[in-house]
Protein backbone atom coordinates (compact mmCIF):
# COMPACT_ATOMS: atom_id res chain seq x y z
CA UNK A 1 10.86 -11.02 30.29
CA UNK A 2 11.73 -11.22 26.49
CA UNK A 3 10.80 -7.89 24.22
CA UNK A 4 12.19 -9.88 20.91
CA UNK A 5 11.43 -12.98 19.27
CA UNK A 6 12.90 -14.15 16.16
CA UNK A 7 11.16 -17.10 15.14
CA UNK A 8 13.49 -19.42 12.31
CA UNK A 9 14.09 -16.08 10.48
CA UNK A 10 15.50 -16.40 7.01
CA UNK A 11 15.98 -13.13 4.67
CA UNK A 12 17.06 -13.96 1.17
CA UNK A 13 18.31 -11.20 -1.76
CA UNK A 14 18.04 -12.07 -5.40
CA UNK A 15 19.34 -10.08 -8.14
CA UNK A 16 18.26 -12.27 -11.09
CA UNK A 17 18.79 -15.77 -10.71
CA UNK A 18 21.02 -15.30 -7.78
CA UNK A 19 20.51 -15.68 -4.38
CA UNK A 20 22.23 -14.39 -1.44
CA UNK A 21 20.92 -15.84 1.76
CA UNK A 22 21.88 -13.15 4.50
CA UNK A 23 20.14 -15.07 7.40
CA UNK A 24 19.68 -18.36 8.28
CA UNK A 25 16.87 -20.17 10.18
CA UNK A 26 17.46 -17.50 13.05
CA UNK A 27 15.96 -17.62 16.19
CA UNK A 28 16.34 -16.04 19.63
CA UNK A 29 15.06 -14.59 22.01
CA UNK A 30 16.46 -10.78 24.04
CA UNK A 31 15.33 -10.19 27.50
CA UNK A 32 14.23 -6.20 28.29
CA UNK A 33 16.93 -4.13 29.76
CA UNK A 34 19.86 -5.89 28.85
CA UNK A 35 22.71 -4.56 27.22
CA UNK A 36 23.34 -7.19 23.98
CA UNK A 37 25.71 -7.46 21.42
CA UNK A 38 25.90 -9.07 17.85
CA UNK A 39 29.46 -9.88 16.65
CA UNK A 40 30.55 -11.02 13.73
CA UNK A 41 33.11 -10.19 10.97
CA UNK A 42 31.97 -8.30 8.01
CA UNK A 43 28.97 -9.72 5.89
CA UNK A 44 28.03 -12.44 8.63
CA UNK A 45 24.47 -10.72 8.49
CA UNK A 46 24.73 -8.94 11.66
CA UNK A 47 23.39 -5.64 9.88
CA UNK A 48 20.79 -7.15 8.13
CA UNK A 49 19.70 -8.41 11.69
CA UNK A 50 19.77 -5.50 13.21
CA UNK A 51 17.79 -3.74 9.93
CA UNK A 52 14.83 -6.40 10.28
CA UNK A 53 14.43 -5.61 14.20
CA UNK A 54 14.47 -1.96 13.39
CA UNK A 55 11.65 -3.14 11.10
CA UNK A 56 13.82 -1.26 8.23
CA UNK A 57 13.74 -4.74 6.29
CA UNK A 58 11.43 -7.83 6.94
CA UNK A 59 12.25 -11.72 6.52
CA UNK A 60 11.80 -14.28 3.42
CA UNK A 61 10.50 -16.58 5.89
CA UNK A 62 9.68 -16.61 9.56
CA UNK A 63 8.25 -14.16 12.44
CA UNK A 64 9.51 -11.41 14.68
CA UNK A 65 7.82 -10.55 17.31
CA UNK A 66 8.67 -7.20 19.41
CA UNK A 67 6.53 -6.05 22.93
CA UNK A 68 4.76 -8.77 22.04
CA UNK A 69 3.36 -7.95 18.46
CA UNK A 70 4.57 -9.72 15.10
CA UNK A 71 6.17 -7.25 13.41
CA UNK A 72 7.04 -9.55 10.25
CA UNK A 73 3.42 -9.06 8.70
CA UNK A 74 3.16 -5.37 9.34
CA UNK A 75 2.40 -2.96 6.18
CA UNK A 76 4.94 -0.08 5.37
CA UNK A 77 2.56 2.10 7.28
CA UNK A 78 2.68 -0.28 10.04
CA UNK A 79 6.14 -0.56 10.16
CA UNK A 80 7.05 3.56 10.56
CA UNK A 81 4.47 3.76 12.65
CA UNK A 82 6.47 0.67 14.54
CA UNK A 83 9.63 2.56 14.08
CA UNK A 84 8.36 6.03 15.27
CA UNK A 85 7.29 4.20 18.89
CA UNK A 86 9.17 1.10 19.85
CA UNK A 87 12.79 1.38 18.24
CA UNK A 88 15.84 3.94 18.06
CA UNK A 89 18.82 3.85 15.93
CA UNK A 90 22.72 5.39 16.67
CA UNK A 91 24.95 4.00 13.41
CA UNK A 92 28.60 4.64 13.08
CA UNK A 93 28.08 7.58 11.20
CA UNK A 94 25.92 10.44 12.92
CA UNK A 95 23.43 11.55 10.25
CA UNK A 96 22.67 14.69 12.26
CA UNK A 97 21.04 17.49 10.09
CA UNK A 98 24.06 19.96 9.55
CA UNK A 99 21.40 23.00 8.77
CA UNK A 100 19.85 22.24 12.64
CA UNK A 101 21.53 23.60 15.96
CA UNK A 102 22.54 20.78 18.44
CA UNK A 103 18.78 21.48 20.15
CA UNK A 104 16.93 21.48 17.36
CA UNK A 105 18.17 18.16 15.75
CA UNK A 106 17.10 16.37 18.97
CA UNK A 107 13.76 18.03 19.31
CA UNK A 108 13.06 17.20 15.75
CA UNK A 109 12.19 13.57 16.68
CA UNK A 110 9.03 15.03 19.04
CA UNK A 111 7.24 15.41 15.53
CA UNK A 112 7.45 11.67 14.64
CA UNK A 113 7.48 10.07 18.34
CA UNK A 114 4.43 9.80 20.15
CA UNK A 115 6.05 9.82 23.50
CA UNK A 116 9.14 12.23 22.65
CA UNK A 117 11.01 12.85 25.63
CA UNK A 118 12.30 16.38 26.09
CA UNK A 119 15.51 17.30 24.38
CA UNK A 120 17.36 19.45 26.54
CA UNK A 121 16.86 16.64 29.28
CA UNK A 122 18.51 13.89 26.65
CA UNK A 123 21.66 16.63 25.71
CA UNK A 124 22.24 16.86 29.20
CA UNK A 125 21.93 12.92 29.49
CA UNK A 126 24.66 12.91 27.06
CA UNK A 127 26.52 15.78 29.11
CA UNK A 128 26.51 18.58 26.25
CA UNK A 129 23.90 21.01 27.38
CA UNK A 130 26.78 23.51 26.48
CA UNK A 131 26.24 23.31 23.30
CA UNK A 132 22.60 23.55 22.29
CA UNK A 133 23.07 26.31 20.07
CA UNK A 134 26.49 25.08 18.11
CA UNK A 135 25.48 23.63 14.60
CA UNK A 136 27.24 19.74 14.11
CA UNK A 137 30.27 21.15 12.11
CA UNK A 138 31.57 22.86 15.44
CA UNK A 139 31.67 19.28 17.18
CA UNK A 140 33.88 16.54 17.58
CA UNK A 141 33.28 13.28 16.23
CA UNK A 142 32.40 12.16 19.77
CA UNK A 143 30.19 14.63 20.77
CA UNK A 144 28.32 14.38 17.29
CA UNK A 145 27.68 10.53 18.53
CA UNK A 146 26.50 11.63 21.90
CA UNK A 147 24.37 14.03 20.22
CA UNK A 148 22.51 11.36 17.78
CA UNK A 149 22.31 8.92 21.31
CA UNK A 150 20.44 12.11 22.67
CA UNK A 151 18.45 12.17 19.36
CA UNK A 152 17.51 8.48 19.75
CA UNK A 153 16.73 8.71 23.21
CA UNK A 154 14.65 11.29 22.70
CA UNK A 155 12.33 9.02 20.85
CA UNK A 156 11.66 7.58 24.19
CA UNK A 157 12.72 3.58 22.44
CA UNK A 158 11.88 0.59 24.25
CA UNK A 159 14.86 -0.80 22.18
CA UNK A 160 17.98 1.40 20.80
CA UNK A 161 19.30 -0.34 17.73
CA UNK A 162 23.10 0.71 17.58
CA UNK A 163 25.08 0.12 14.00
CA UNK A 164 28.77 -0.18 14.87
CA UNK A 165 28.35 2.94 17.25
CA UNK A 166 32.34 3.70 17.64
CA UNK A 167 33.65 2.72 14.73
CA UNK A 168 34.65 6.25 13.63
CA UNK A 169 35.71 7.22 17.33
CA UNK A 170 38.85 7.25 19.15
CA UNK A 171 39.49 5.19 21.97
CA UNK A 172 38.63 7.00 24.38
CA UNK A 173 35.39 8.81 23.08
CA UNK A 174 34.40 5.16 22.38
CA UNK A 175 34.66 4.27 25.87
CA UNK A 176 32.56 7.44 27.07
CA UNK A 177 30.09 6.50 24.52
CA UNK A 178 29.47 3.02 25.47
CA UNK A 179 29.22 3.84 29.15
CA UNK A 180 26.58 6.17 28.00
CA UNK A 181 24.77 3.45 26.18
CA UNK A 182 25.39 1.06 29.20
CA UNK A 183 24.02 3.35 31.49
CA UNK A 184 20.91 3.49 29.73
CA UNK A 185 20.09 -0.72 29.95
CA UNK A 186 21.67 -0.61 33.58
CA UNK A 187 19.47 2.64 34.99
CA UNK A 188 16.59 3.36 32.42
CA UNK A 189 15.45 -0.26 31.35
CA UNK A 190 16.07 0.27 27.80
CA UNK A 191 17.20 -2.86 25.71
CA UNK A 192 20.16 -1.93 24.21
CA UNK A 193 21.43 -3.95 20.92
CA UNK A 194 24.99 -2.99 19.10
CA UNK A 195 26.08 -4.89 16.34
CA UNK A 196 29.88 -4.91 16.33
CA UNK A 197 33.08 -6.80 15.59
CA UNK A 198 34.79 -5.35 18.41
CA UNK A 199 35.47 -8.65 20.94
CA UNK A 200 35.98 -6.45 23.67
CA UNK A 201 32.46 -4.67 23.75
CA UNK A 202 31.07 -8.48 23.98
CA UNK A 203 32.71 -8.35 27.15
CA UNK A 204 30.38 -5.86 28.63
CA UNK A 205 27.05 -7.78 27.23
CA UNK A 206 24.53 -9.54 29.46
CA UNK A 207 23.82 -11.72 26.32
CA UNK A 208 26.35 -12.36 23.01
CA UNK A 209 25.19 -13.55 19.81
CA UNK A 210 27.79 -14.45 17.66
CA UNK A 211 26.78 -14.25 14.01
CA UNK A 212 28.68 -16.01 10.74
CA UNK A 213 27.50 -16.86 7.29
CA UNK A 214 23.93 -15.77 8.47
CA UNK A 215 23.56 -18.15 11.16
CA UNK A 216 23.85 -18.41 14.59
CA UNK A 217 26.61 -20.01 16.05
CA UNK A 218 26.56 -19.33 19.86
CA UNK A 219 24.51 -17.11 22.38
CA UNK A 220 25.85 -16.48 25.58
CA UNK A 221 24.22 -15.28 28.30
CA UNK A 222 26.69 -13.87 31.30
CA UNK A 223 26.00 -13.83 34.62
CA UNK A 224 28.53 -10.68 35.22
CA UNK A 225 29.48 -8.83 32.46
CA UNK A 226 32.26 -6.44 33.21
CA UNK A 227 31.54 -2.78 33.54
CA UNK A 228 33.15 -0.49 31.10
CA UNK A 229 35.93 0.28 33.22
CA UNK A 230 36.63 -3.05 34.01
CA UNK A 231 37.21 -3.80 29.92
CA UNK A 232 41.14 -3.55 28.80
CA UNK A 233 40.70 -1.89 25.30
């Protein structure tokens, strides 16, 4: 059953008489529960995908439709309000609030999301309940990633919108974050979306979009993607 629709999706940026067409008569569809991936090299449009989904940014010209509602036409109200319920974002770098303890920068979402799910649950999703009380400057770089995927979690997301989610990680935090985010399409039925350049992520994808010069230039759905252990990084 598909959650997202894009619908020949163009997004255009002008700065005076120029025009920078980021996307390109898009259009595709993402199934619920999957685990998908956008790849691309740098300034394909991937991000500014992944920005209009998150209903961050809307189109120049066509529709998106998410749970079934067009979310193209939607007001700025609209839109948080769309943002606060349906989506959740992890980018590459964590944005936690350093003044908040571990606990209380996941339980902050409960005051935006209507159906907040409870934070010490999501930290021990993420396998940190140690560490409720430590403030983000006495965490790794990994566990300050697993920490925002508890954050966004927490939201309760039909769809968690992932920015280049190990960029800033080693190899092997990477891999223990992406089996996280795995986990959740495989055993919770949330549609997970990363937008990436890594090839070997794609690997692990039910569906691959691959993005260049804002236009798509293959989707692939697999029949059996490999599980995370299975990938040779």
């Amino acid at each position: 059953m598909s959650i997202v629709k894009f619908e020949n999706v163009t997004r255009i940026y002008k700065s005076g008489e120029h025009e920078l067409k980021a996307l390109d008569d898009v259009s595709f569809n993402l199934d619920e529960g999957k685990f998908v991936v956008i790849l691309g090299p740098s300034g394909a449009g991937k991000s500014t995908l992944l920005n209009m989904l998150g209903g961050l940014d809307s189109p120049t010209e066509g529709t998106i439709t998410v749970n079934g509602r067009d979310i193209s036409t939607l007001s700025d109200n609209e839109l948080a309000d769309y943002r606060a319920a349906t989506v959740g974002f992890v980018f590459q770098f964590y944005n936690l609030i350093p003044t908040l303890t571990v606990y209380e920068n996941v339980e902050l979402v409960s005051q935006i999301a209507p159906d907040a799910l409870d934070a010490k649950q999501m930290i021990a999703e993420v396998g940190l309940s140690d560490h409720l009380h430590n403030f983000p400057s006495e965490l790794s770089g990994g566990e300050q990633q697993r920490i925002s995927i508890a954050r966004a979690l927490a939201k309760n997301p039909k769809i968690l919108l992932c920015d280049e989610p190990t960029g800033a990680l080693d190899s092997e935090t990477g891999v223990r974050v992406l089996k996280l985010l795995l986990g959740m399409a495989r055993n919770y039925g949330k549609t997970i979306v990363i937008v990436t350049h890594n090839q070997s992520i794609a690997k692990m994808a039910d569906t691959v979009i691959r993005v260049k010069n804002g236009k798509i230039r293959e989707i692939i759905n697999q029949d059996r993607p490999l599980g995370v252990e299975e990938v040779e990084w």
